[in-house]
N, C-alpha and C. Protein backbone atom coordinates (compact mmCIF):
# COMPACT_ATOMS: atom_id res chain seq x y z
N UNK A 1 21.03 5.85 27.95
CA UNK A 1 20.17 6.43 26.93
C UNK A 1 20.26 5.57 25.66
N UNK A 2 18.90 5.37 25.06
CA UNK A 2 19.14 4.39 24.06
C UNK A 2 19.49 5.46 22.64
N UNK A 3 20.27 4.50 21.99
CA UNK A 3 21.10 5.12 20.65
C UNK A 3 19.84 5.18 19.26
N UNK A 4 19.97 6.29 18.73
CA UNK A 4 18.76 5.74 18.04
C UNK A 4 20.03 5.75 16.53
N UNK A 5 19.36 4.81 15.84
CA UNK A 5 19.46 4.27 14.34
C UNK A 5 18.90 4.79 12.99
N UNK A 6 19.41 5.32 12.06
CA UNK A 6 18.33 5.18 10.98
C UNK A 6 18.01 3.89 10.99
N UNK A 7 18.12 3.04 11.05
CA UNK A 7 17.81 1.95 9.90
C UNK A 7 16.45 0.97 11.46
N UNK A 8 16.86 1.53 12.61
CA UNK A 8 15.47 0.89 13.55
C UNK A 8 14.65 1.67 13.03
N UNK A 9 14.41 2.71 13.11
CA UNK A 9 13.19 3.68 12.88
C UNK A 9 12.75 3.79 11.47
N UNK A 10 13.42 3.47 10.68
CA UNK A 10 13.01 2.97 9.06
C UNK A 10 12.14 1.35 9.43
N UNK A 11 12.57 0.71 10.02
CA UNK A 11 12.01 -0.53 10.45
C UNK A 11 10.74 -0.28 11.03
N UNK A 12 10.35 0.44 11.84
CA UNK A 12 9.40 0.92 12.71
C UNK A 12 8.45 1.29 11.71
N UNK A 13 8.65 2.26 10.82
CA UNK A 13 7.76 2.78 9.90
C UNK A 13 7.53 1.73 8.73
N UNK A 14 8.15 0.61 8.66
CA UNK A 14 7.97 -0.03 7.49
C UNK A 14 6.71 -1.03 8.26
N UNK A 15 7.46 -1.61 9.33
CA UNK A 15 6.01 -2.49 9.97
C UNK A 15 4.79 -1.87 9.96
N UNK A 16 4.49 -0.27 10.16
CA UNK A 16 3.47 0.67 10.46
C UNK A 16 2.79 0.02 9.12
N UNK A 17 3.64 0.67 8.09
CA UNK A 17 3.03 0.71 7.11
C UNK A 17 2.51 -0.72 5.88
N UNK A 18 2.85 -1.54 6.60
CA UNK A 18 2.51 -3.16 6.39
C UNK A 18 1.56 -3.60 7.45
N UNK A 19 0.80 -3.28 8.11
CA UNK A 19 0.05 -3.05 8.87
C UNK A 19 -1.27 -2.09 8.48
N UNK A 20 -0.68 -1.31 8.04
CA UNK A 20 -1.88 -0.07 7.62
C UNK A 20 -2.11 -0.37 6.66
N UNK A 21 -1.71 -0.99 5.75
CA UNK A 21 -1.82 -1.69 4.37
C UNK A 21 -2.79 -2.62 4.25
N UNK A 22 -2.72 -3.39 5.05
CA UNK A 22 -3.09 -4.46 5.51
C UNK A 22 -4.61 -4.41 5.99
N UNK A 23 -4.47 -3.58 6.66
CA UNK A 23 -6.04 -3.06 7.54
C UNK A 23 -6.90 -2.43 6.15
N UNK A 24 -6.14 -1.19 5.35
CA UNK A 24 -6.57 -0.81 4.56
C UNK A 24 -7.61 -1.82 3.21
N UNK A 25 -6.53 -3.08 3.21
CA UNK A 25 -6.72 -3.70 2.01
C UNK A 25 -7.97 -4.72 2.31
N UNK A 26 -8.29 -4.93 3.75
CA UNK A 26 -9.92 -5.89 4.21
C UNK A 26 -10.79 -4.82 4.96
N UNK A 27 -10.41 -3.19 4.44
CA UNK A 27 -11.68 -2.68 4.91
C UNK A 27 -12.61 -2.43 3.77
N UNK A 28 -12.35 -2.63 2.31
CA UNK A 28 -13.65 -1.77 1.74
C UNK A 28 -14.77 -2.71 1.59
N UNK A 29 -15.67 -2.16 1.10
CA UNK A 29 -17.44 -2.41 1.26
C UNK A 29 -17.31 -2.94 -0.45
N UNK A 30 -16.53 -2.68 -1.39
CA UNK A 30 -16.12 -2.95 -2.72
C UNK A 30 -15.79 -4.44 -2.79
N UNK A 31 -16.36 -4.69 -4.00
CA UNK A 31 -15.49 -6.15 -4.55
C UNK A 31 -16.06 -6.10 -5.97
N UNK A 32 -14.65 -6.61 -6.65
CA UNK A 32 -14.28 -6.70 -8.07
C UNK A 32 -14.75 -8.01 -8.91
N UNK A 33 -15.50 -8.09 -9.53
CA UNK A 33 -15.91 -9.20 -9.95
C UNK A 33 -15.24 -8.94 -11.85
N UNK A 34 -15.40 -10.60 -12.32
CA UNK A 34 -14.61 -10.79 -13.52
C UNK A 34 -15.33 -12.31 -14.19
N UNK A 35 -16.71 -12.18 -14.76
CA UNK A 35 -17.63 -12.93 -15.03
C UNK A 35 -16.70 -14.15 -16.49
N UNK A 36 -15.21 -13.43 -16.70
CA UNK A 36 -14.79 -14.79 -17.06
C UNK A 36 -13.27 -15.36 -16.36
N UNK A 37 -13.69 -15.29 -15.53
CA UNK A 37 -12.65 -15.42 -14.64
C UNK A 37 -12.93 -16.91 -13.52
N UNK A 38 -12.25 -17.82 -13.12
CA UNK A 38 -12.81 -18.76 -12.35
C UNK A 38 -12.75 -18.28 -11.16
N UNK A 39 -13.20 -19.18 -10.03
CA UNK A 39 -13.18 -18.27 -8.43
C UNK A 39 -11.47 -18.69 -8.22
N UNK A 40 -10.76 -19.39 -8.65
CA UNK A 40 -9.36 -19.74 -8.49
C UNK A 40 -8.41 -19.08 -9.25
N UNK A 41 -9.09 -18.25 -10.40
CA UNK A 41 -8.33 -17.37 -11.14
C UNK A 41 -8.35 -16.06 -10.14
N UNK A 42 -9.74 -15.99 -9.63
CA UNK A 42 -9.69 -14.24 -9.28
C UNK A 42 -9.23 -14.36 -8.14
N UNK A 43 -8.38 -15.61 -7.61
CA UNK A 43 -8.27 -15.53 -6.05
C UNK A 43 -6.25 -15.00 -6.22
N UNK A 44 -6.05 -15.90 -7.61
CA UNK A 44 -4.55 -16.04 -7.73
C UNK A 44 -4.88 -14.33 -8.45
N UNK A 45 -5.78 -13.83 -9.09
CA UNK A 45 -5.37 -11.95 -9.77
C UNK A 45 -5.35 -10.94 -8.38
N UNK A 46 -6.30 -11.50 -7.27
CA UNK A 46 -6.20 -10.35 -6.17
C UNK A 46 -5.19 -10.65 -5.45
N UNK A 47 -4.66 -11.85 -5.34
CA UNK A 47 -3.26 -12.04 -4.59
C UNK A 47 -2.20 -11.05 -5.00
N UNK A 48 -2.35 -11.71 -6.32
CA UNK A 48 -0.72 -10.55 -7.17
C UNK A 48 -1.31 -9.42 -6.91
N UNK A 49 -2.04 -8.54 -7.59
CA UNK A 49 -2.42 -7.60 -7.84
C UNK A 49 -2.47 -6.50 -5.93
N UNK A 50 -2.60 -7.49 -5.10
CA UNK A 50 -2.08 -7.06 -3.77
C UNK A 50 -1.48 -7.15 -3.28
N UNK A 51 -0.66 -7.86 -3.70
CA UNK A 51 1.15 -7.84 -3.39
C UNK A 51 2.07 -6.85 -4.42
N UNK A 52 1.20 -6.84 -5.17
CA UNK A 52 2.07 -5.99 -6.35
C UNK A 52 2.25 -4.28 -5.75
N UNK A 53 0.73 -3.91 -5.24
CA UNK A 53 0.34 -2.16 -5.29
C UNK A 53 1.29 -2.35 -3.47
N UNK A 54 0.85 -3.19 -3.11
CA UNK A 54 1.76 -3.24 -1.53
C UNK A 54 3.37 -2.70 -1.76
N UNK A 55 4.01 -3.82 -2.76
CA UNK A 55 5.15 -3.40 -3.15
C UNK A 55 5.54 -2.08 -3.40
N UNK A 56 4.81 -1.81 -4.29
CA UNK A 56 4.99 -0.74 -5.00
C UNK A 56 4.96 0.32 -4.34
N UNK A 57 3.89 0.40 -3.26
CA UNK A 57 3.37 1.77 -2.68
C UNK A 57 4.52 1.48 -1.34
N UNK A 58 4.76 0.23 -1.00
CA UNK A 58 5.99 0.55 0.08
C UNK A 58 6.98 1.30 -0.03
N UNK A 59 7.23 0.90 -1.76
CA UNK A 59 8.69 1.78 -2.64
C UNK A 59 8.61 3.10 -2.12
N UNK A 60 7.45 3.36 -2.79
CA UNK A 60 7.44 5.16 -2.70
C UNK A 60 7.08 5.35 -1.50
N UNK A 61 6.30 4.65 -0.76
CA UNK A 61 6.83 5.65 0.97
C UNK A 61 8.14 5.82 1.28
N UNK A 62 9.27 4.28 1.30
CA UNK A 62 10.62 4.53 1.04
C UNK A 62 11.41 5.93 0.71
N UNK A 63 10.84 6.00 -0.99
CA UNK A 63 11.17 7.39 -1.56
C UNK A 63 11.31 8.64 -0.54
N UNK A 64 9.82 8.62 0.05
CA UNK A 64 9.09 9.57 0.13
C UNK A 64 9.83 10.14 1.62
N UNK A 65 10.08 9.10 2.31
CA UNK A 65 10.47 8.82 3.84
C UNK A 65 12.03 9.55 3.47
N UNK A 66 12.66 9.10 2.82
CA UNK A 66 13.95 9.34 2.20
C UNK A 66 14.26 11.51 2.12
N UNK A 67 13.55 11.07 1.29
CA UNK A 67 13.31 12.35 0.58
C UNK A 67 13.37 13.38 1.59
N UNK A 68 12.56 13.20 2.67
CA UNK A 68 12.00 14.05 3.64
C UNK A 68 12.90 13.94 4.79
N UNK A 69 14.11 12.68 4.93
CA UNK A 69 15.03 12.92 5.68
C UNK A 69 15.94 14.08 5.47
N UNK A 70 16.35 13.65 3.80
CA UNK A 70 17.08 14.50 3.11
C UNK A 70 17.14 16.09 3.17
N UNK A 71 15.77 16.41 3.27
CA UNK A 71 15.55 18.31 3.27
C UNK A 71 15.43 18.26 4.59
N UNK A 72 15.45 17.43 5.67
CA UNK A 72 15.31 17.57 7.36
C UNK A 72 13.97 18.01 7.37
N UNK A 73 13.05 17.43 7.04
CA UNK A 73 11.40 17.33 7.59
C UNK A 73 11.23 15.67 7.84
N UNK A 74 11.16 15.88 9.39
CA UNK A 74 10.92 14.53 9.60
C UNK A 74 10.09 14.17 11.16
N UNK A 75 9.13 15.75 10.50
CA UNK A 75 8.02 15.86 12.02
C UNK A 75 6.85 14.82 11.83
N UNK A 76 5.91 14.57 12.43
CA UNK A 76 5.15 13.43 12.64
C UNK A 76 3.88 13.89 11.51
N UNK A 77 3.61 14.97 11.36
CA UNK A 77 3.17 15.27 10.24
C UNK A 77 3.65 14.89 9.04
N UNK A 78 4.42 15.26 8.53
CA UNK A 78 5.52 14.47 7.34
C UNK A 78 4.94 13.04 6.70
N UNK A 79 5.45 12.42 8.21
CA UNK A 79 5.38 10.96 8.51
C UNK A 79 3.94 10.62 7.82
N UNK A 80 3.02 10.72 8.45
CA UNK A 80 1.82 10.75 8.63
C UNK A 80 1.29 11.37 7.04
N UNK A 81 1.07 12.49 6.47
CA UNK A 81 1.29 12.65 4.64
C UNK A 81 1.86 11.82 4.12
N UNK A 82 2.92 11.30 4.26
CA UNK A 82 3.72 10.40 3.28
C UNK A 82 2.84 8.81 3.78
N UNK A 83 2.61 8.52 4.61
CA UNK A 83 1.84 7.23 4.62
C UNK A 83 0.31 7.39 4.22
N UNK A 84 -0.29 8.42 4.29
CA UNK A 84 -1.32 8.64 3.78
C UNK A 84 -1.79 8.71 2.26
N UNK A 85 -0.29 9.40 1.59
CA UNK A 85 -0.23 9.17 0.35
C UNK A 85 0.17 7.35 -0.28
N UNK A 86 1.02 6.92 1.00
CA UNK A 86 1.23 5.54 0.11
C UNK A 86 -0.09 5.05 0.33
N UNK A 87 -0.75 5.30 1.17
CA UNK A 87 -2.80 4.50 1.50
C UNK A 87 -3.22 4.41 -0.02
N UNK A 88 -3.25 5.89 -0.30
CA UNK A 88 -3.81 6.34 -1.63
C UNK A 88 -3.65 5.60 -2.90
N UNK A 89 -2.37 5.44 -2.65
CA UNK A 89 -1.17 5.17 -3.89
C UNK A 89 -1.56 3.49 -4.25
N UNK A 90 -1.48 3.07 -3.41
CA UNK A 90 -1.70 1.21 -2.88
C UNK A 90 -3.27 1.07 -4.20
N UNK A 91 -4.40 1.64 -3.09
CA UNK A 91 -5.77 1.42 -3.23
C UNK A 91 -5.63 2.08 -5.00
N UNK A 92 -5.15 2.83 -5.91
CA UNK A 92 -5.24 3.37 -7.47
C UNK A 92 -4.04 2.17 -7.77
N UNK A 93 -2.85 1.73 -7.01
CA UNK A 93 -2.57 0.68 -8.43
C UNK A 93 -3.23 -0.98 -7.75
N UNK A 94 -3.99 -1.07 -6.96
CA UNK A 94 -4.62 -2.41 -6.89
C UNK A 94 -5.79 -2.37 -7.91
N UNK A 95 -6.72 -1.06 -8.09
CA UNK A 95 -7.74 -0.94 -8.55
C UNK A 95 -7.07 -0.84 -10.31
N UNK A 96 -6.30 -0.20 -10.47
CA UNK A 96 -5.75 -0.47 -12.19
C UNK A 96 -5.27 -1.81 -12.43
N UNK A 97 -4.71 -2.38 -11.54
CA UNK A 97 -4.22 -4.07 -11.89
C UNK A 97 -5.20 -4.99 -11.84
N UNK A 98 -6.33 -4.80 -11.34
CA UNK A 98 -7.49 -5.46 -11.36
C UNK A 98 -8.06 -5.08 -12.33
N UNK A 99 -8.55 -3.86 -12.73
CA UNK A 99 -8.95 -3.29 -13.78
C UNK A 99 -8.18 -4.04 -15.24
N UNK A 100 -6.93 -3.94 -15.36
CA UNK A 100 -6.41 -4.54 -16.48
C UNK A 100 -6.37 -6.05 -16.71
N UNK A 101 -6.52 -6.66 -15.37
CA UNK A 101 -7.26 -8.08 -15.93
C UNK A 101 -8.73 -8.15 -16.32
N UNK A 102 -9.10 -7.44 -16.61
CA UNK A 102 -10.85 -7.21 -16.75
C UNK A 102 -11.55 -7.66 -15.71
N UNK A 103 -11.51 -7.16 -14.11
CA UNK A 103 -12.28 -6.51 -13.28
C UNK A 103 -12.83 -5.61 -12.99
N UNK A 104 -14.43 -5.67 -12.89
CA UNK A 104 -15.23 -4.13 -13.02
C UNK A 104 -15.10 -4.13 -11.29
N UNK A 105 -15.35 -3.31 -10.61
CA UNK A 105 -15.86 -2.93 -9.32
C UNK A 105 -17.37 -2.55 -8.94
N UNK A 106 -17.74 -3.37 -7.76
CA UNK A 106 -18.99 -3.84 -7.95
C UNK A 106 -19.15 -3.20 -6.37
N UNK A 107 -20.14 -2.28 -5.84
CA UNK A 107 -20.36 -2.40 -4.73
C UNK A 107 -21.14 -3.39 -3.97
N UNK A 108 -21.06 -3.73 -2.57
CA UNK A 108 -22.31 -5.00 -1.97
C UNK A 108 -23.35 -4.01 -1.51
């Protein structure tokens, strides 16, 4: 019988969620334009600015994953809310870090 780990199944959910991130971050129909911005500036602001909310929103699934070990809720529902909220979480601080370099959001 295999032994299970915190720290595999923290692994498991971290790939999930670098993955879902990922998918999340080349699905929208949106793009941010910044009319003084060069195409090499806005390439180096969406880089950071999507590595940054990635970071960030990994943190707090972390938290969140944590948290929910802690009170013993750790049904697939849980799981599943808490990555749904980091979805959320990601897509409001990519859109404020873009926003604060003076990117409007432009639909195609």
């Amino acid at each position: 019988m295999p032994r299970f780990t915190p720290y595999r199944h923290h692994l498991g959910l971290a790939g999930s969620l670098i993955l879902m991130l990922s998918i999340t971050a080349c699905a929208g129909p949106e793009r941010w334009v910044n009319p003084d911005a060069s195409s090499d500036q806005s390439s180096l602001d969406r880089n950071y600015c999507q590595q940054r909310a990635d970071h960030l929103a990994s943190r707090q699934l972390d938290i969140d994953q944590a948290s929910n070990r802690n009170i013993g809720t750790t049904d697939q529902l849980s799981q599943d809310m808490a990555i749904a909220d980091a979805r959320k979480l990601r897509q409001r601080l990519y859109a404020n870090c873009l926003g604060a370099r003076g990117y409007q959001r432009k639909g195609n």
